[in-house]
C-alpha atoms as a PDB file:
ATOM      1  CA  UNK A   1       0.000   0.000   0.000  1.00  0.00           C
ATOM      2  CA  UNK A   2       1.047   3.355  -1.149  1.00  0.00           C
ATOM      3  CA  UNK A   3       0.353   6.273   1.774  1.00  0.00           C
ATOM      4  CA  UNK A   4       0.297   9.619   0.635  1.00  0.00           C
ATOM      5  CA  UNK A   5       1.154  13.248   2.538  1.00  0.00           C
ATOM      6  CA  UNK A   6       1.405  16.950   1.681  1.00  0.00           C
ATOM      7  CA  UNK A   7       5.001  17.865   2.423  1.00  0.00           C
ATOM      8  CA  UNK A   8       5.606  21.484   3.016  1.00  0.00           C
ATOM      9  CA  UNK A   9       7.748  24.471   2.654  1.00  0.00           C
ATOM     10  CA  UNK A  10      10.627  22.102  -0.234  1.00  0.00           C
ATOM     11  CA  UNK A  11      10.775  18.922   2.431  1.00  0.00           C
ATOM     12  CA  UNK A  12      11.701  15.957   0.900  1.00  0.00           C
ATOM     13  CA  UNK A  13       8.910  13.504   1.731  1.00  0.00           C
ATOM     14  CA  UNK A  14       9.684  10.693   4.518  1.00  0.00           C
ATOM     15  CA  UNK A  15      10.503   7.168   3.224  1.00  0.00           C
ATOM     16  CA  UNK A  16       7.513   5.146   2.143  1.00  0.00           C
ATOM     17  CA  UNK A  17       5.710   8.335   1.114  1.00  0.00           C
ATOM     18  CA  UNK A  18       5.058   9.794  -2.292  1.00  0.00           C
ATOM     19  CA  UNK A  19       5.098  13.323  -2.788  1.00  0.00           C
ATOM     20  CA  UNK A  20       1.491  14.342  -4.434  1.00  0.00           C
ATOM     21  CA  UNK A  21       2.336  15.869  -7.842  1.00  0.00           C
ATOM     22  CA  UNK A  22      -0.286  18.440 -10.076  1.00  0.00           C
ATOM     23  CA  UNK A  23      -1.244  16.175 -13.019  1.00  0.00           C
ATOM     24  CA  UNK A  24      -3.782  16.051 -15.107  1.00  0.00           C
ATOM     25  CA  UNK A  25      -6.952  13.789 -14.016  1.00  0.00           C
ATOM     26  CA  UNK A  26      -8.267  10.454 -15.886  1.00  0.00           C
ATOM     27  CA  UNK A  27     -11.338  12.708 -16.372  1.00  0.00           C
ATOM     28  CA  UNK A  28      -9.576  15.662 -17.720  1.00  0.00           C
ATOM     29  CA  UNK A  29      -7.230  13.207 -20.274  1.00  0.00           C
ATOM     30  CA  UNK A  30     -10.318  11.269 -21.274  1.00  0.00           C
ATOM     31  CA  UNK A  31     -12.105  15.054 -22.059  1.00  0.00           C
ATOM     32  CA  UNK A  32      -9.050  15.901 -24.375  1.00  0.00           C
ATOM     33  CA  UNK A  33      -9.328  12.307 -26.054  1.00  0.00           C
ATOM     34  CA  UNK A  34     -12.647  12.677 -27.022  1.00  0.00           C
ATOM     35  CA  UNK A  35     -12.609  16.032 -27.724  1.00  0.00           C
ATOM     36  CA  UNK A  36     -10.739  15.244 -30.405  1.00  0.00           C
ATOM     37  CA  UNK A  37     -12.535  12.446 -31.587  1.00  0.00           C
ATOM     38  CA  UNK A  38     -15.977  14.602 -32.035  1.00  0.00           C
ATOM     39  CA  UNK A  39     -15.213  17.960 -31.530  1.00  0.00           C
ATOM     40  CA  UNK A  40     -12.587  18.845 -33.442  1.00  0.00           C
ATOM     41  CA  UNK A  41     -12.090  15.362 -35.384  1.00  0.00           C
ATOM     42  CA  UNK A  42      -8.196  15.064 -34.947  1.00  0.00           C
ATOM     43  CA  UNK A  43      -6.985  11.963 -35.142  1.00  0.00           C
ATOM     44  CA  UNK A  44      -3.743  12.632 -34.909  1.00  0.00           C
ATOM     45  CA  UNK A  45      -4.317  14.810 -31.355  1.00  0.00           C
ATOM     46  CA  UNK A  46      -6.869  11.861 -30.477  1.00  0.00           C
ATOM     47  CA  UNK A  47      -3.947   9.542 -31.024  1.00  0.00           C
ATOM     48  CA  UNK A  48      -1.485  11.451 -28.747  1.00  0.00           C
ATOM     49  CA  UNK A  49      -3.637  10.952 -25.924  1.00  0.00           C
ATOM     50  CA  UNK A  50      -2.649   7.673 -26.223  1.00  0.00           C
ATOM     51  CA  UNK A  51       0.081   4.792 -25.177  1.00  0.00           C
ATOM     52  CA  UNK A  52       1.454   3.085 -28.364  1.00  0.00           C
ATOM     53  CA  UNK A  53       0.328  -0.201 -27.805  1.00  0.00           C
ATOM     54  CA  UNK A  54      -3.355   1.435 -27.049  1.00  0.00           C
ATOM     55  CA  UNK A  55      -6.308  -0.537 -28.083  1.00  0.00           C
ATOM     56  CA  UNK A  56     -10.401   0.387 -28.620  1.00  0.00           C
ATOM     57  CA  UNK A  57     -12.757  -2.436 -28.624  1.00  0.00           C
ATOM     58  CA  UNK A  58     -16.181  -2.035 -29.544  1.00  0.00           C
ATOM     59  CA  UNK A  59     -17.965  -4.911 -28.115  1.00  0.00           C
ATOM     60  CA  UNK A  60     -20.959  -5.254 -29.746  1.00  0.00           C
ATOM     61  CA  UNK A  61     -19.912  -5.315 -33.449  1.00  0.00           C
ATOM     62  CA  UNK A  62     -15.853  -6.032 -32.495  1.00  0.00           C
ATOM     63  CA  UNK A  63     -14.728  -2.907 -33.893  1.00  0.00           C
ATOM     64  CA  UNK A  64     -11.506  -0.441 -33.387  1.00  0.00           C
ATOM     65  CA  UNK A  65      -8.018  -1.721 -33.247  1.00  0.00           C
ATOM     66  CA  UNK A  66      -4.912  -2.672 -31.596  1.00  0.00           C
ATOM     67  CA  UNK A  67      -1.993  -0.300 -31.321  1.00  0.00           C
ATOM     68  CA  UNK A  68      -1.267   3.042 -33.171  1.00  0.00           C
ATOM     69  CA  UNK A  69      -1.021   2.160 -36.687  1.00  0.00           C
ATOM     70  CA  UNK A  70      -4.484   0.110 -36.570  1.00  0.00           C
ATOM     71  CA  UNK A  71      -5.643   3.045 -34.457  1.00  0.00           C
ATOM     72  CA  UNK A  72      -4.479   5.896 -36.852  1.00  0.00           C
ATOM     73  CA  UNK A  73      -6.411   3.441 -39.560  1.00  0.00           C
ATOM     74  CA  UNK A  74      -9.348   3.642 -37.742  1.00  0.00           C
ATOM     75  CA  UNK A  75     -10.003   6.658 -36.487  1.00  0.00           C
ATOM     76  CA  UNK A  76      -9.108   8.242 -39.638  1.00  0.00           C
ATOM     77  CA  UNK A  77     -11.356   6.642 -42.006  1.00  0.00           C
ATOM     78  CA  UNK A  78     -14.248   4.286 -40.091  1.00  0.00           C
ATOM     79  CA  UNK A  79     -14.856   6.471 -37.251  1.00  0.00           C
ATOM     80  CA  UNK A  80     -14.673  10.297 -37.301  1.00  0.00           C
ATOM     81  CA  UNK A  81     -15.077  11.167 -40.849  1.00  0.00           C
ATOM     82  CA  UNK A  82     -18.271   8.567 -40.174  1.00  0.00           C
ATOM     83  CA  UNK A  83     -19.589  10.228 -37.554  1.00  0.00           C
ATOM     84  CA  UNK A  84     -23.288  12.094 -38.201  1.00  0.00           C
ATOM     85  CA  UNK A  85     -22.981  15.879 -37.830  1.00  0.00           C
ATOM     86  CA  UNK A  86     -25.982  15.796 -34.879  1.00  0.00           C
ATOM     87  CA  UNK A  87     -23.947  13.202 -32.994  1.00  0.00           C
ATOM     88  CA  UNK A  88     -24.610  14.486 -29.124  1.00  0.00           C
ATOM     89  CA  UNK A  89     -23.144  12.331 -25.618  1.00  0.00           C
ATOM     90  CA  UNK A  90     -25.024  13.055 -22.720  1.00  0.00           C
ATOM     91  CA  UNK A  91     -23.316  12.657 -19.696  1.00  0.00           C
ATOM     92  CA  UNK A  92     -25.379  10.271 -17.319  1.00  0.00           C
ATOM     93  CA  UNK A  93     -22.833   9.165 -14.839  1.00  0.00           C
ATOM     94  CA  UNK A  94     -18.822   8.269 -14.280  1.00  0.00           C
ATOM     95  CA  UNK A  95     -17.227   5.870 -11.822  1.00  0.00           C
ATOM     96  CA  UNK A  96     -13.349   7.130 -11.782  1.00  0.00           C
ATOM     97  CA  UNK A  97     -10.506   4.961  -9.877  1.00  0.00           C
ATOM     98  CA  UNK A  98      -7.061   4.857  -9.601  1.00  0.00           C
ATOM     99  CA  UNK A  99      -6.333   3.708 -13.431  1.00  0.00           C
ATOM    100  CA  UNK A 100      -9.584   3.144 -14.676  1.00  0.00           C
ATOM    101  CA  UNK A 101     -12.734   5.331 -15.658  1.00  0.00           C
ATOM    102  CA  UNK A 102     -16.063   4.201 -16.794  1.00  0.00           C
ATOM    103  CA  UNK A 103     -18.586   6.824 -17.895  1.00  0.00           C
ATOM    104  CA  UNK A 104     -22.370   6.319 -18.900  1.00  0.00           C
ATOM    105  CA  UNK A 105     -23.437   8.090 -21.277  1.00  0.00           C
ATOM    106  CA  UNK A 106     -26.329   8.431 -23.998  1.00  0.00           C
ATOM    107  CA  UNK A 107     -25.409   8.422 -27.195  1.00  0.00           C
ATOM    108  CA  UNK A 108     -27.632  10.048 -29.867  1.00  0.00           C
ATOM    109  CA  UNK A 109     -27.307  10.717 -33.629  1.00  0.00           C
ATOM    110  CA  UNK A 110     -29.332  10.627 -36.934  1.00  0.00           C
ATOM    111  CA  UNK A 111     -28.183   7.984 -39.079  1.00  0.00           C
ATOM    112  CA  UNK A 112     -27.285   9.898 -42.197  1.00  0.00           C
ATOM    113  CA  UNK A 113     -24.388   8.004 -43.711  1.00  0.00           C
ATOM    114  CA  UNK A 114     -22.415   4.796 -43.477  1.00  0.00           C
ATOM    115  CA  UNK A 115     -20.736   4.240 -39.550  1.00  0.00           C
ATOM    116  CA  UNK A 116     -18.944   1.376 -40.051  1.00  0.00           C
ATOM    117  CA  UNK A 117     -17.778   1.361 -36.439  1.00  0.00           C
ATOM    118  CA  UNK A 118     -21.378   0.855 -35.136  1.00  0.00           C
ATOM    119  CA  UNK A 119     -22.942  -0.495 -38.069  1.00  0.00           C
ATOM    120  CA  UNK A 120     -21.187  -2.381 -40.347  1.00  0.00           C
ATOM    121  CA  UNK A 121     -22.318  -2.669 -43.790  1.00  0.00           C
ATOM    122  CA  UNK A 122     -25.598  -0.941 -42.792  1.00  0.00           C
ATOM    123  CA  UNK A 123     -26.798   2.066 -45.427  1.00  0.00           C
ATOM    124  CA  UNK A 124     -28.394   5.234 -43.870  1.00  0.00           C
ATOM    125  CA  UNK A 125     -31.603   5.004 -43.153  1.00  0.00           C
ATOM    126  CA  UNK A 126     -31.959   8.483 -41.935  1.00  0.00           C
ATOM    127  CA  UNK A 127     -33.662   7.337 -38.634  1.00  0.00           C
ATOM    128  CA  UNK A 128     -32.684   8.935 -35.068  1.00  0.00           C
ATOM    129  CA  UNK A 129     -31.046   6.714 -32.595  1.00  0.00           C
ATOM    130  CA  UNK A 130     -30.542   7.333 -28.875  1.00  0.00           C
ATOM    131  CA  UNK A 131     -28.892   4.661 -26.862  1.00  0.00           C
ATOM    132  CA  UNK A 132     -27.062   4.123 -23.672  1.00  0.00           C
ATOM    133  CA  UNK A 133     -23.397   3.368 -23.689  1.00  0.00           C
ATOM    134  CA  UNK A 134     -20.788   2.509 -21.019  1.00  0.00           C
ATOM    135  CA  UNK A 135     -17.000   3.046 -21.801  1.00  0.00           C
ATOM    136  CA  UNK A 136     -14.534   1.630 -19.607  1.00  0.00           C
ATOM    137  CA  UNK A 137     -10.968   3.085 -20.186  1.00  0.00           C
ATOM    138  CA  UNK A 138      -7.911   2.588 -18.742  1.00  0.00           C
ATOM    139  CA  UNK A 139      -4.700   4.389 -18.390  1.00  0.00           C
ATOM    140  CA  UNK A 140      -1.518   3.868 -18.221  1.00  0.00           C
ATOM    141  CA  UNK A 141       1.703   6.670 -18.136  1.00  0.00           C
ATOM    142  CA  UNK A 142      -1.023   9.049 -18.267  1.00  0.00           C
ATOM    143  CA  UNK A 143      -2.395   8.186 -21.463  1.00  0.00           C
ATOM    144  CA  UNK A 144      -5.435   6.271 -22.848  1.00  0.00           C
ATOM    145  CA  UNK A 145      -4.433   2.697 -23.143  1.00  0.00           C
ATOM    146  CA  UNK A 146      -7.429   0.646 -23.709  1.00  0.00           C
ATOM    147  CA  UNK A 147     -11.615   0.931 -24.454  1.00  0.00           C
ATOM    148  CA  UNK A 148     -14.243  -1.126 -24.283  1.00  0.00           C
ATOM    149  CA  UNK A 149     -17.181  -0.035 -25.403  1.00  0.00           C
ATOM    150  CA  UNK A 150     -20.662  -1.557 -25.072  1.00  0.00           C
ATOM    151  CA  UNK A 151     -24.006  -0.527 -26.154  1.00  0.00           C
ATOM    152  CA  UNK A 152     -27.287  -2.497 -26.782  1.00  0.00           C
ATOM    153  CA  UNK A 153     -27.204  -3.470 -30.650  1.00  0.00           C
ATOM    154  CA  UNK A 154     -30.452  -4.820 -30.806  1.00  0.00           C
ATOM    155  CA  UNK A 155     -31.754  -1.511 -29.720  1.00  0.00           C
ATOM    156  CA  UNK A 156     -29.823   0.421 -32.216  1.00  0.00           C
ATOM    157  CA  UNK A 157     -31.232  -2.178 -34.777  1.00  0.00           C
ATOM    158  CA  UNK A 158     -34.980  -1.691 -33.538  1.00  0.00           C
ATOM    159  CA  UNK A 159     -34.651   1.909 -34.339  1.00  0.00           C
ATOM    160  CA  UNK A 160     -32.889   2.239 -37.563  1.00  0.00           C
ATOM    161  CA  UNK A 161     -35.817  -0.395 -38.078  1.00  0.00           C
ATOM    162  CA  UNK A 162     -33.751  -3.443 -38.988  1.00  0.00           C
ATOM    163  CA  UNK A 163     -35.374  -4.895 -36.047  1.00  0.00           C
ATOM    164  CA  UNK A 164     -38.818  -5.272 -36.486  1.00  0.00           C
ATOM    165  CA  UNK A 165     -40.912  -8.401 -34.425  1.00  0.00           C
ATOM    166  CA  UNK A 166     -42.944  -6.903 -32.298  1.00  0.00           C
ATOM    167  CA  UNK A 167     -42.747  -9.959 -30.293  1.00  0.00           C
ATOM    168  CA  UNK A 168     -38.519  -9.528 -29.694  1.00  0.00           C
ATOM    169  CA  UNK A 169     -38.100  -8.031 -26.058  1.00  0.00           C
ATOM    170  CA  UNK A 170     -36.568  -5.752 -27.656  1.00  0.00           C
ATOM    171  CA  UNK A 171     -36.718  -1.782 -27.072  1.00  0.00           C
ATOM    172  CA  UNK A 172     -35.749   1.518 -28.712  1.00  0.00           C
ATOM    173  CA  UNK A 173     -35.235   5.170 -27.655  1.00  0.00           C
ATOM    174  CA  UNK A 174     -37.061   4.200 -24.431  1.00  0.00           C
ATOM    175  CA  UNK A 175     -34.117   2.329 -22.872  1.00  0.00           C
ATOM    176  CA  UNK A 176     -32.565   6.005 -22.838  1.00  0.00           C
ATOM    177  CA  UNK A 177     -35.308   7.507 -21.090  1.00  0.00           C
ATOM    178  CA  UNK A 178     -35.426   5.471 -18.680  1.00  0.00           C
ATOM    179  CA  UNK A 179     -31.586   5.588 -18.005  1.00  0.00           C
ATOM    180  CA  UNK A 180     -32.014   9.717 -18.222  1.00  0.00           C
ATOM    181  CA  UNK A 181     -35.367   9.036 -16.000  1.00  0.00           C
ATOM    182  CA  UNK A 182     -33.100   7.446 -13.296  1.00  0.00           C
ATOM    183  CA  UNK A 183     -30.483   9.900 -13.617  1.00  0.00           C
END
């Protein structure tokens, strides 16, 4: 076990102890990260946040890559450039520890063009979507070095209308509302 104190006044800090250094947060590197990724659409800046051997898995439809050249690959051509101009996250909740972060989060967009990172092989179909999504990430050296990403598929599915038995238990935009409802 690691103990931590606040030396004072240039003391070096008593054996066994670790000074406390300014750093940036998880929470504030994860902000840059995917600030870049839908804000300004860098992937070279989304890249820098992180380690080389960095990897993004996206669970549902086994998507993203492993390391920085599979990473620059992509991010560069199957997941920003693919990303609908309305796309919003909604913050509903984040958990953060002392490597790890997961945030919940509702994910919304119009489906206006191809997003091979969520739906692979699927044409537009112009439909809205709004569905809940956990990210866990963790960190190492201060930098991003893995996701895993998970979201309900079937609901995505039920409302681009791919989906459409009425007798699936299956559900749509209301699985967000009732995470936001809970909130």
């Amino acid at each position: 076990m690691i103990n931590f104190c606040v030396i004072g006044c240039g003391e070096p800090p008593p054996v066994g102890y670790t000074r406390l250094m300014p750093a940036p947060t998880l929470g504030e590197i994860w902000e840059e990260h995917t600030a870049h990724e839908f804000t300004t659409r860098d992937t070279e800046a989304t890249l820098k946040t992180m380690v080389e051997d960095a990897y993004v898995n996206h669970v549902p439809v086994m998507t993203g890559g492993c390391g920085k050249a599979e990473l620059a690959a992509f991010y560069s051509t199957n997941f920003i450039p693919s990303m609908p101009p309305d796309t919003q996250l909604r913050p509903v909740s984040r958990t953060i520890g002392t490597d790890q972060l997961v945030d919940e989060i509702i994910f919304s967009f119009t489906h206006t063009q191809e997003m091979p990172w969520m739906l692979p092989g699927v044409a537009p179909t112009n439909k809205h979507v709004e569905v809940p999504l956990v990210v866990v990430v963790r960190f190492r050296d201060g930098k991003l070095a893995h996701e895993h990403i998970y979201w309900d598929q079937a609901s995505v599915l039920k409302q681009i209308g791919l989906i459409t038995d009425p007798s699936l238990p299956v559900f749509g935009a209301e699985t967000a509302a009732k995470v936001l409802a809970g909130a």
